[in-house]
N, C-alpha and C. Protein backbone atom coordinates (compact mmCIF):
# COMPACT_ATOMS: atom_id res chain seq x y z
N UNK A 1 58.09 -298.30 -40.08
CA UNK A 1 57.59 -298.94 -41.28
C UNK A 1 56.26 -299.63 -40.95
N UNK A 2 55.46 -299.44 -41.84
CA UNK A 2 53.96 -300.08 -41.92
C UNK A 2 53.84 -301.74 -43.04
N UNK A 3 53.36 -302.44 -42.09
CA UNK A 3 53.45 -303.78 -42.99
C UNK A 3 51.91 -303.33 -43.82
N UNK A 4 51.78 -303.70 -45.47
CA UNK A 4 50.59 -303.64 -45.94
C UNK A 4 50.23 -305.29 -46.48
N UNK A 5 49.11 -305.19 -47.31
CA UNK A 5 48.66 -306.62 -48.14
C UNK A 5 48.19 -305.59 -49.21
N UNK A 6 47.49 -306.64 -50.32
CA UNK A 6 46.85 -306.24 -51.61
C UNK A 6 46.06 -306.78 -51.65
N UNK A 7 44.99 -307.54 -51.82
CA UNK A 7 43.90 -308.59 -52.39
C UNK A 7 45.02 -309.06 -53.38
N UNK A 8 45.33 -308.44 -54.49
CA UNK A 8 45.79 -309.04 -55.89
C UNK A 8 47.24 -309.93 -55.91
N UNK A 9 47.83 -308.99 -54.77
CA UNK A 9 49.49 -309.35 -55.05
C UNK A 9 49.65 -309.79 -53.48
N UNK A 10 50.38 -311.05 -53.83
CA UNK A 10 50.47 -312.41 -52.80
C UNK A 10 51.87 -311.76 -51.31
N UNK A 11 52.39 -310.87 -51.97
CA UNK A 11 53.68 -310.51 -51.40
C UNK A 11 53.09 -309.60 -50.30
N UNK A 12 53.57 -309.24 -48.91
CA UNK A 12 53.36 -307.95 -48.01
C UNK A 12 54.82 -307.35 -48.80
N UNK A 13 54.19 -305.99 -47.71
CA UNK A 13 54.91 -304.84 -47.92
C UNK A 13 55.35 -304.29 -47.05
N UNK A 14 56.33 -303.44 -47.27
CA UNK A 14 56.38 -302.75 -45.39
C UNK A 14 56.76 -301.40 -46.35
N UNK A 15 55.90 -300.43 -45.79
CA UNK A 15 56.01 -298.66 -46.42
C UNK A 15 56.46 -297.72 -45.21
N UNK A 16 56.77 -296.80 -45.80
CA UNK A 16 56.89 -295.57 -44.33
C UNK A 16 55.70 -294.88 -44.07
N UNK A 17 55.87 -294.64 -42.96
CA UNK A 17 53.79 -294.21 -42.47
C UNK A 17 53.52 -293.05 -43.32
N UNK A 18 54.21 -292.15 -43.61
CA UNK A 18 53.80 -291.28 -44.18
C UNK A 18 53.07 -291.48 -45.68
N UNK A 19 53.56 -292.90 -46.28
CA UNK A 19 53.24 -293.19 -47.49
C UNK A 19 51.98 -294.20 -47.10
N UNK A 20 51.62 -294.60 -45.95
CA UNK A 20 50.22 -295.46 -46.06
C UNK A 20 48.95 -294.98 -46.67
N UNK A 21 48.56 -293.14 -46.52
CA UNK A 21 47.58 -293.15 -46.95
C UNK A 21 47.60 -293.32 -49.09
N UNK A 22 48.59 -292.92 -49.48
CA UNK A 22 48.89 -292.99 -50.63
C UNK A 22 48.44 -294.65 -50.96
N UNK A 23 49.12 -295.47 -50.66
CA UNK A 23 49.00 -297.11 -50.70
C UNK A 23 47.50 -297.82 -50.60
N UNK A 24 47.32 -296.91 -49.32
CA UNK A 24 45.47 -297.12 -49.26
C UNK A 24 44.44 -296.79 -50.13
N UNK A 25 44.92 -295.96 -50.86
CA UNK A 25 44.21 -295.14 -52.01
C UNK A 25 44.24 -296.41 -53.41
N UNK A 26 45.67 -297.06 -53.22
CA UNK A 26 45.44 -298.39 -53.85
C UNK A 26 45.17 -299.39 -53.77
N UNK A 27 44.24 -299.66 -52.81
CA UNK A 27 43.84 -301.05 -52.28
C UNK A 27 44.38 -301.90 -51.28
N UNK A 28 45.70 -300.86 -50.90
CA UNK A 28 46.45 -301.94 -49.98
C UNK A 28 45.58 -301.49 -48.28
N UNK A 29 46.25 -302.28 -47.54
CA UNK A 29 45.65 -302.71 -46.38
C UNK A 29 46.26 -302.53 -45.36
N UNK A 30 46.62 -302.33 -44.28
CA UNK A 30 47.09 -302.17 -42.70
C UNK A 30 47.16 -303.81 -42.38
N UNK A 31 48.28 -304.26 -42.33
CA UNK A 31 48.36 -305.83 -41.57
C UNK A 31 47.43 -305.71 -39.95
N UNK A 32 48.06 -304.49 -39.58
CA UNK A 32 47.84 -304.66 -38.23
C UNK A 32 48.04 -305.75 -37.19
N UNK A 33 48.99 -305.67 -37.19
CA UNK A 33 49.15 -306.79 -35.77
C UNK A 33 48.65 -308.30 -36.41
N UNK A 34 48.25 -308.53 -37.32
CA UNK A 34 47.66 -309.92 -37.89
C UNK A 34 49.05 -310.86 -37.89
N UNK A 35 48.62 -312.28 -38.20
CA UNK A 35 49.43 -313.04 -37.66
C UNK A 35 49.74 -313.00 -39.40
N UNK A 36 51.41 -312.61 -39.64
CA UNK A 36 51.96 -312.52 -40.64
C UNK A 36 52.46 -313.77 -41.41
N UNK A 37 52.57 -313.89 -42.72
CA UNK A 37 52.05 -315.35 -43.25
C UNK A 37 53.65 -314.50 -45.14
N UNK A 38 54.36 -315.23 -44.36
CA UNK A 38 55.64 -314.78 -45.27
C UNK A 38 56.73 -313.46 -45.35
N UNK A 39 57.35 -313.30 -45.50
CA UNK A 39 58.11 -312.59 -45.90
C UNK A 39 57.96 -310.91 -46.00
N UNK A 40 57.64 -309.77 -45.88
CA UNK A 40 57.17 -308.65 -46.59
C UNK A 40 59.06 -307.87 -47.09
N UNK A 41 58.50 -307.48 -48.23
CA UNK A 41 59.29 -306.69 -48.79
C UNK A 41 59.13 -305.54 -48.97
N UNK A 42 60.09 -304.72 -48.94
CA UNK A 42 60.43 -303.42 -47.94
C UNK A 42 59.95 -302.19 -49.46
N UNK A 43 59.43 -301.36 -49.78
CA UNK A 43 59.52 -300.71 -50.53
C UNK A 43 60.83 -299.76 -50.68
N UNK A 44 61.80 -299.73 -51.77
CA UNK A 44 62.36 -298.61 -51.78
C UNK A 44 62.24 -297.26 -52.20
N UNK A 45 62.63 -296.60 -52.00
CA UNK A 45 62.23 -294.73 -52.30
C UNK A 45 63.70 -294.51 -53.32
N UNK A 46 63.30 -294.03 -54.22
CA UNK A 46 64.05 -293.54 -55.15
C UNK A 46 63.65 -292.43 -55.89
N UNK A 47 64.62 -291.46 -56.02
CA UNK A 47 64.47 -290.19 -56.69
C UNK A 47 63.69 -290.40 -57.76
N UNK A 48 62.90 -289.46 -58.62
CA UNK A 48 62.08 -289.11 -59.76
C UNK A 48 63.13 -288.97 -60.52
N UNK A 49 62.72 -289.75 -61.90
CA UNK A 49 63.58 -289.55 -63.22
C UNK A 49 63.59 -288.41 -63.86
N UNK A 50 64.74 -287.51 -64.39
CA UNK A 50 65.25 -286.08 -64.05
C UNK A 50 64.65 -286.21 -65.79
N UNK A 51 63.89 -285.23 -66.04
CA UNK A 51 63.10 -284.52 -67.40
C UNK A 51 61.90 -285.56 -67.49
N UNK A 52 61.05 -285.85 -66.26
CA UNK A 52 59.87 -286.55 -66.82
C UNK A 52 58.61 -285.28 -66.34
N UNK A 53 58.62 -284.47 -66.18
CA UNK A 53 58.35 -283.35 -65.72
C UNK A 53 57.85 -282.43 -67.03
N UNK A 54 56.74 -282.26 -67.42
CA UNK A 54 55.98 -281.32 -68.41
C UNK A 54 56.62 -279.68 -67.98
N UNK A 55 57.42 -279.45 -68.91
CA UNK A 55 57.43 -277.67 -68.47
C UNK A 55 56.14 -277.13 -68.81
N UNK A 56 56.07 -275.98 -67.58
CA UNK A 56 54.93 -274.68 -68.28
C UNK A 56 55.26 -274.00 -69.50
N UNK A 57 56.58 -274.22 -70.30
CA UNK A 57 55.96 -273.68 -71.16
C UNK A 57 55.82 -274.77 -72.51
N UNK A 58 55.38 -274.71 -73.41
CA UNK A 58 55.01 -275.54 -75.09
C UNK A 58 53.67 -276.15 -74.68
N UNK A 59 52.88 -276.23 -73.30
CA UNK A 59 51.85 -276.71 -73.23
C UNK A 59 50.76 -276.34 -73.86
């Protein structure tokens, strides 16, 4: 797990590495080794809601 920050949102994070570059793409940040200042909360992964999905066809 990767600890992140936000500028906006006061809370850390901790993501799975595979999801950092995604996160980075939103502003979040690499703690890196910085001297950690609260709590981080863990992101959970949860399945995609089943029919939010555009079919190919009626488009």
């Amino acid at each position: 797990m990767v600890r992140m920050r936000h500028p906006n949102v006061e809370q850390e994070i901790e993501v799975p590495e595979i999801s950092v570059t995604h996160y980075e793409r939103s502003g979040w940040k690499r703690v890196d080794g910085q001297a950690v200042t609260g709590q981080a909360t863990p992101v959970v992964e949860t399945a995609a809601a089943k029919g939010r999905r555009r079919s190919e066809e009626g488009n």
